[in-house]
PDB file of N, CA and C in Angstrom:
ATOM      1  N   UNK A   1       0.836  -1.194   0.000  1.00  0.00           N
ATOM      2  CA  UNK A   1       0.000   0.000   0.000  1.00  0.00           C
ATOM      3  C   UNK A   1       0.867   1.239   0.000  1.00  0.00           C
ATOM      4  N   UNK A   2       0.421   2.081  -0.908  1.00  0.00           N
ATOM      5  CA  UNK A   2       0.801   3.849  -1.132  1.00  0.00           C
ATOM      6  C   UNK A   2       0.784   4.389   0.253  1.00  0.00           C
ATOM      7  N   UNK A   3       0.857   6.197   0.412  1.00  0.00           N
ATOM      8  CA  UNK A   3       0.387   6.839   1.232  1.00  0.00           C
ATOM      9  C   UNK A   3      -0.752   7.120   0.807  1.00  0.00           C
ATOM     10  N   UNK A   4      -1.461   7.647   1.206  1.00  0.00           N
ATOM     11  CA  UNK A   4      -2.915   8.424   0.752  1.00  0.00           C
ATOM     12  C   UNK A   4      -2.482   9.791   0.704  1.00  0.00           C
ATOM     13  N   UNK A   5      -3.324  10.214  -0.525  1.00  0.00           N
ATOM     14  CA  UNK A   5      -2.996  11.719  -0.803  1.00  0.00           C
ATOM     15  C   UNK A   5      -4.200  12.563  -0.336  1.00  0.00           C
ATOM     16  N   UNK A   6      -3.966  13.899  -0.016  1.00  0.00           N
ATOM     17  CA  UNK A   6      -4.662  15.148   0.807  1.00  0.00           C
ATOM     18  C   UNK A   6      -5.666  15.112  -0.395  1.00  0.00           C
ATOM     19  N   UNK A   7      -6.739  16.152   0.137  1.00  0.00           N
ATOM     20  CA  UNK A   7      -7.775  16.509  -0.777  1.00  0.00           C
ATOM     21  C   UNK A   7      -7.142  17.765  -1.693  1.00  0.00           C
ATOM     22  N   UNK A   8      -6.235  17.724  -0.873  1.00  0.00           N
ATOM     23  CA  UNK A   8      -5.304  19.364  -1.502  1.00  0.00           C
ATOM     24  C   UNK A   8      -4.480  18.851  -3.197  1.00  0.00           C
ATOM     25  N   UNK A   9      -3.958  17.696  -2.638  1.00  0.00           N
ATOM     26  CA  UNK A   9      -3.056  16.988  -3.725  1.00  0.00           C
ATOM     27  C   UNK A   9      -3.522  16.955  -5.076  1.00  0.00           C
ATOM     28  N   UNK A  10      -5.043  15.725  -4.676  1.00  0.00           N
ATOM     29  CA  UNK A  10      -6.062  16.042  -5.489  1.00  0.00           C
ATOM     30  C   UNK A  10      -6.734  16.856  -6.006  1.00  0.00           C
ATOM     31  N   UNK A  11      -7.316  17.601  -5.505  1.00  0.00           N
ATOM     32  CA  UNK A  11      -7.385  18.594  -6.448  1.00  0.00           C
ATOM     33  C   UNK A  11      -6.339  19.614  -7.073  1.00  0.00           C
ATOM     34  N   UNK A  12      -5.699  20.140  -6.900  1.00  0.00           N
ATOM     35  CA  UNK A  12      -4.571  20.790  -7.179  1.00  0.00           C
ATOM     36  C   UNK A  12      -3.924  19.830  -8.835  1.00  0.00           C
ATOM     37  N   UNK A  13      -3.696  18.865  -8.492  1.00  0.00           N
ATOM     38  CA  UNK A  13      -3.430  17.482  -9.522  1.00  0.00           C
ATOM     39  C   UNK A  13      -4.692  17.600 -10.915  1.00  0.00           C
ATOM     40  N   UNK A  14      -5.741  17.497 -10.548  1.00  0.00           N
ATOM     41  CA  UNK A  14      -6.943  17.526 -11.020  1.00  0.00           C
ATOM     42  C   UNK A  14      -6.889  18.844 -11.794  1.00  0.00           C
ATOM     43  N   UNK A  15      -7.122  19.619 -11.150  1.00  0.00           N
ATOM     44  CA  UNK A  15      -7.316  21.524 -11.794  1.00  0.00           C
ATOM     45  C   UNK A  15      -5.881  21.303 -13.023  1.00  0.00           C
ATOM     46  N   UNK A  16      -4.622  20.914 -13.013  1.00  0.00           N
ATOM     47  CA  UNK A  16      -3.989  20.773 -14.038  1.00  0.00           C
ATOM     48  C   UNK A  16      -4.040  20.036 -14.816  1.00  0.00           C
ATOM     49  N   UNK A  17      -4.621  18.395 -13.976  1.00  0.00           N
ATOM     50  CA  UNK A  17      -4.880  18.124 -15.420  1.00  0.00           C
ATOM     51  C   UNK A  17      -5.894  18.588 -16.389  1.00  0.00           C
ATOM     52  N   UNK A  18      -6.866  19.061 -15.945  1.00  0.00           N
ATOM     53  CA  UNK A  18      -7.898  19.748 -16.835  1.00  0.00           C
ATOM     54  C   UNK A  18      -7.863  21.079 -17.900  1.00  0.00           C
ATOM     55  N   UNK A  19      -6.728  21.711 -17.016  1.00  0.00           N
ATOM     56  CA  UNK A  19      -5.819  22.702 -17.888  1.00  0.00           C
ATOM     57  C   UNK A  19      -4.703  22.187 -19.011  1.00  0.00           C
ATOM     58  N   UNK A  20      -4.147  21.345 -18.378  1.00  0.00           N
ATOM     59  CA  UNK A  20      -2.723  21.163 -19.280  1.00  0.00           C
ATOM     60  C   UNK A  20      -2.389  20.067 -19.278  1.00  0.00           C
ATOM     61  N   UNK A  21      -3.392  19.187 -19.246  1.00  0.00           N
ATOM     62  CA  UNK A  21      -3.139  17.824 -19.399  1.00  0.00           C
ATOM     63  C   UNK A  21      -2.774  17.192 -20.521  1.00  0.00           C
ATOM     64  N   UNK A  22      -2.514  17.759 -21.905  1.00  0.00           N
ATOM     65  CA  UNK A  22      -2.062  17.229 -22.785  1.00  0.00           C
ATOM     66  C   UNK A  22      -0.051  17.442 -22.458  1.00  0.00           C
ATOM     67  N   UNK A  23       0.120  18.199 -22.184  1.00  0.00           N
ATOM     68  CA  UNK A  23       1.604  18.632 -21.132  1.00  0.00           C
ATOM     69  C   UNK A  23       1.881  17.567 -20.270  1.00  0.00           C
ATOM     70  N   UNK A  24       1.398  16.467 -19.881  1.00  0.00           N
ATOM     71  CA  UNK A  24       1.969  15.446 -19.000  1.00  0.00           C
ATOM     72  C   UNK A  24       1.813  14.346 -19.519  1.00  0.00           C
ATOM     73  N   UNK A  25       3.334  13.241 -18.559  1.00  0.00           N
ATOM     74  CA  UNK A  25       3.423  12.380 -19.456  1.00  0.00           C
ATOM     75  C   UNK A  25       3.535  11.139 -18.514  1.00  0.00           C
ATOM     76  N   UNK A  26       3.640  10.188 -18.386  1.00  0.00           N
ATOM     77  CA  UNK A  26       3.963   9.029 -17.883  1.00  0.00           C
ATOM     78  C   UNK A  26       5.607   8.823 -17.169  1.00  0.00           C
ATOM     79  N   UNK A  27       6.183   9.590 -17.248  1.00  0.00           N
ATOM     80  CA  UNK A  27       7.504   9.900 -16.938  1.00  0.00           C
ATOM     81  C   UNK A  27       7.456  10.951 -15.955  1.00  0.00           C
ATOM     82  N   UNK A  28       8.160  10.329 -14.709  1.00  0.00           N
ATOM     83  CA  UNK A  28       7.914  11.237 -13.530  1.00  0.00           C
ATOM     84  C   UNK A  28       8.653  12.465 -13.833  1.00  0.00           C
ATOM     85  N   UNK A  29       9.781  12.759 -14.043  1.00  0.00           N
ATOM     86  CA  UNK A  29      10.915  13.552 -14.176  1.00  0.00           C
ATOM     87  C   UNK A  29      10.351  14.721 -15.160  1.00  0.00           C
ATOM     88  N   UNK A  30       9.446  14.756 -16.116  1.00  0.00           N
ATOM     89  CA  UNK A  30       8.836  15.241 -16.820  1.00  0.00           C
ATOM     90  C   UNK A  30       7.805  16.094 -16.498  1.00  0.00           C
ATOM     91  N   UNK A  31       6.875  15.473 -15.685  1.00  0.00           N
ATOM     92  CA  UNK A  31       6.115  16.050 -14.467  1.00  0.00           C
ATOM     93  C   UNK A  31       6.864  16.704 -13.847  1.00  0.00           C
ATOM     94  N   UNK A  32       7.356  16.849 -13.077  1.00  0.00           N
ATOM     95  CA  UNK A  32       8.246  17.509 -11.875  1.00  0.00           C
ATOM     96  C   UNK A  32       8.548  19.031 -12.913  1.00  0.00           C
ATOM     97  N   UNK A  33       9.483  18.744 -14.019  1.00  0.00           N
ATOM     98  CA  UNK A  33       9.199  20.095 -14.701  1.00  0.00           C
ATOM     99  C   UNK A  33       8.345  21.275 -15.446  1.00  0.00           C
ATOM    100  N   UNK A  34       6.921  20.051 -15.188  1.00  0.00           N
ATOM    101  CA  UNK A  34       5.584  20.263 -15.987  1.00  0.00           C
ATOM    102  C   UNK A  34       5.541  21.140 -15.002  1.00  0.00           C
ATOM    103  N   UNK A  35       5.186  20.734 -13.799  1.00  0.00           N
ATOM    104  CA  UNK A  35       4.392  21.223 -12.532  1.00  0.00           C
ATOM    105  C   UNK A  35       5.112  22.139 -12.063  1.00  0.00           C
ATOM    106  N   UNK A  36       6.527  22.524 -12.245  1.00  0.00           N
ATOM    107  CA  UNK A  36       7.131  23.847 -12.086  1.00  0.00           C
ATOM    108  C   UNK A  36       6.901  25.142 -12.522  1.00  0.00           C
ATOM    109  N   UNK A  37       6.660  24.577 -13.899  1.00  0.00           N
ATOM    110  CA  UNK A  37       6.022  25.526 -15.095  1.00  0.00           C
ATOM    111  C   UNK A  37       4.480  26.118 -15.361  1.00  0.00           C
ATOM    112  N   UNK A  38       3.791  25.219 -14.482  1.00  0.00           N
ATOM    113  CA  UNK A  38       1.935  25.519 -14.229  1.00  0.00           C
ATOM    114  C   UNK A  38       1.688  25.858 -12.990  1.00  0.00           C
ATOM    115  N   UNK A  39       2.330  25.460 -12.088  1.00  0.00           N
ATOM    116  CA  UNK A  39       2.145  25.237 -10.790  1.00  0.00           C
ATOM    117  C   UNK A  39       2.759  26.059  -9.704  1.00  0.00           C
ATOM    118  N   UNK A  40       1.727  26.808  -8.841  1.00  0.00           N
ATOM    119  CA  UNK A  40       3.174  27.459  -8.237  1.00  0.00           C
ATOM    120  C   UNK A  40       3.264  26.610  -6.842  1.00  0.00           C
ATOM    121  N   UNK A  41       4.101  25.975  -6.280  1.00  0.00           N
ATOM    122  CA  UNK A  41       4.394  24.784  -5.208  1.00  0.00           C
ATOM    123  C   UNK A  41       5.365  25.880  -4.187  1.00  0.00           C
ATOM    124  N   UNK A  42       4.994  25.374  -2.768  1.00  0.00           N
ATOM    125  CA  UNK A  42       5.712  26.368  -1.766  1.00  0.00           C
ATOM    126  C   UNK A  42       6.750  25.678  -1.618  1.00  0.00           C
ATOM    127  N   UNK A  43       7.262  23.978  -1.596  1.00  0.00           N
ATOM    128  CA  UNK A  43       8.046  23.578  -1.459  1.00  0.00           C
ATOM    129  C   UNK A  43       8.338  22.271  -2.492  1.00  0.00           C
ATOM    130  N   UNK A  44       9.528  21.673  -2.593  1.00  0.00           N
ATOM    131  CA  UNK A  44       9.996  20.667  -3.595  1.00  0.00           C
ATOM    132  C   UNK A  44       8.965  19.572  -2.941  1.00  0.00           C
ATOM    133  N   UNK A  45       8.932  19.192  -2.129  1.00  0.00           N
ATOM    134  CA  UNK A  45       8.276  17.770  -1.695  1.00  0.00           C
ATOM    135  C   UNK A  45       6.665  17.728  -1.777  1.00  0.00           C
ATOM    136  N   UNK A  46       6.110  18.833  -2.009  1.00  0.00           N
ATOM    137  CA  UNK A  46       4.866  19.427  -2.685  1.00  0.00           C
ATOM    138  C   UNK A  46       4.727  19.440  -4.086  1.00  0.00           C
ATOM    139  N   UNK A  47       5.816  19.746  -4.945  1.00  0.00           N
ATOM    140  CA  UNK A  47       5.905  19.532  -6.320  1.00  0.00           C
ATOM    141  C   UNK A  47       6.198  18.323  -6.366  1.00  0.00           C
ATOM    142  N   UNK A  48       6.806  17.537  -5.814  1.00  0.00           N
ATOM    143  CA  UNK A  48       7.011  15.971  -6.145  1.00  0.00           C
ATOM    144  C   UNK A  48       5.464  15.126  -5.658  1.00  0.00           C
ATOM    145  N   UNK A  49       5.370  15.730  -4.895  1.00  0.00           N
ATOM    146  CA  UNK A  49       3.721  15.047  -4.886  1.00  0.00           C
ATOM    147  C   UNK A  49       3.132  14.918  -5.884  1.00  0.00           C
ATOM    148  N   UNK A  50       2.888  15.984  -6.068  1.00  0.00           N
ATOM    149  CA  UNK A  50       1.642  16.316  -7.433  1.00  0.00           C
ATOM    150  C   UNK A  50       2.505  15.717  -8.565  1.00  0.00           C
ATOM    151  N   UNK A  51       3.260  15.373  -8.592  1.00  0.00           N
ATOM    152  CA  UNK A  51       4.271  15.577 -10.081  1.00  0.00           C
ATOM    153  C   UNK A  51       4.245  13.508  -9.783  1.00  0.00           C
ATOM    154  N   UNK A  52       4.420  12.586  -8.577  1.00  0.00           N
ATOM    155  CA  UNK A  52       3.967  11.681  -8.808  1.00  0.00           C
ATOM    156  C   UNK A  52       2.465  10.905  -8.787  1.00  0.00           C
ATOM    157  N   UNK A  53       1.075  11.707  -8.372  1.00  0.00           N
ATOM    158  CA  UNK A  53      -0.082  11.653  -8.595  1.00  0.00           C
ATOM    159  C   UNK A  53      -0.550  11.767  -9.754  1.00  0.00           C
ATOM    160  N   UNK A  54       0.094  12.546 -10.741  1.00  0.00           N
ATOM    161  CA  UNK A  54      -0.105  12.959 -11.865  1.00  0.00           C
ATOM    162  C   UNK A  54       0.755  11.922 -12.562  1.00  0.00           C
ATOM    163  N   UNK A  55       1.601  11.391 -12.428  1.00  0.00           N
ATOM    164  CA  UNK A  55       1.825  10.063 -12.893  1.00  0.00           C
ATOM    165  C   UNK A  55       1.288   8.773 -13.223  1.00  0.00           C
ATOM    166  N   UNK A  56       0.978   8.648 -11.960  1.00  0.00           N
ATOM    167  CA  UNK A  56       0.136   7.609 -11.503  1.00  0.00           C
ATOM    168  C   UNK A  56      -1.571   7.963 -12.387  1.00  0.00           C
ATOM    169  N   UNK A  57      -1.933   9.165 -12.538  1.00  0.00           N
ATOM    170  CA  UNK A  57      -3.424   9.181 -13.230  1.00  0.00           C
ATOM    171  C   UNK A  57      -3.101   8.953 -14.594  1.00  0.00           C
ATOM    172  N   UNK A  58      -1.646   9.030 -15.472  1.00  0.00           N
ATOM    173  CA  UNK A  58      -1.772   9.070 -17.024  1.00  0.00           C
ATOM    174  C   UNK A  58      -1.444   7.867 -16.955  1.00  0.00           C
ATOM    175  N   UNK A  59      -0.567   7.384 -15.905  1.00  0.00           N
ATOM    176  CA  UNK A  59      -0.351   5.895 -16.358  1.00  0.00           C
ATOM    177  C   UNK A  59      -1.666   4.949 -16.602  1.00  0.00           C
ATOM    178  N   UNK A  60      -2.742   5.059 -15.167  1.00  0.00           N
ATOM    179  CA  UNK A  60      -3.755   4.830 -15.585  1.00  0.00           C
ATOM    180  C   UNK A  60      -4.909   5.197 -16.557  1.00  0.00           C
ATOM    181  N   UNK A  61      -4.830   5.840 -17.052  1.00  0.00           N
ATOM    182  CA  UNK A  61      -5.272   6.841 -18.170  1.00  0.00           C
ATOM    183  C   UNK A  61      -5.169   5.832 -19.273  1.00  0.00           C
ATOM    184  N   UNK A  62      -3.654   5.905 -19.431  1.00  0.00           N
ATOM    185  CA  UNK A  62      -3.419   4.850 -20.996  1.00  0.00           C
ATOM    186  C   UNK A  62      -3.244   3.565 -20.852  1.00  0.00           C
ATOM    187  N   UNK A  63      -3.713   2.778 -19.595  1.00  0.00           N
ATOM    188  CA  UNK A  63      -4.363   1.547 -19.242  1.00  0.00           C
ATOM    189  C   UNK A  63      -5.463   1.326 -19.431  1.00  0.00           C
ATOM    190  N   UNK A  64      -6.484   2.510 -19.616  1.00  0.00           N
ATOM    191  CA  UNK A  64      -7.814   2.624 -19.825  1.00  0.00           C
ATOM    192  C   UNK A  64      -8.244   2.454 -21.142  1.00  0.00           C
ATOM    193  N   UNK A  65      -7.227   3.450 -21.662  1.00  0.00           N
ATOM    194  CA  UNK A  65      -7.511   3.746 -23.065  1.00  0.00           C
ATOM    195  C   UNK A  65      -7.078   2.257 -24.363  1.00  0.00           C
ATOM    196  N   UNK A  66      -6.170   1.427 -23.912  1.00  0.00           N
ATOM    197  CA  UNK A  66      -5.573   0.200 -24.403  1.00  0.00           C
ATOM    198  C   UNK A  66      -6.778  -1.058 -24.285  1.00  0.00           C
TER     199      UNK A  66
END
């Protein structure tokens, strides 16, 4: 089992992908610079959150879509 993520995570995660979700990719490292660039994060371990939630939704995304 994961951690569980805040309602904050989630949505925050959510509101971008709905904005700029063609901008993210299945590649964490990618995210992390996505979410620098859309996102304004108070700290790194806040951008790595969102930047692996947002992972985790495209990965499942194009599990869906297959």
């Amino acid at each position: 089992m994961g951690r569980i993520k805040t309602m904050f995570i989630k949505r925050q995660t959510k509101e971008l992908l709905k904005k700029h979700g063609a901008n993210f990719t299945t590649n964490f490292e990618d995210n992390k610079k996505a979410v620098n660039k859309y996102a304004v994060t108070q700290c790194k371990k806040l951008r790595n959150v969102i930047a692996g939630y947002m992972t985790r939704l495209k990965k499942m995304e194009e599990k869906q879509a297959v």
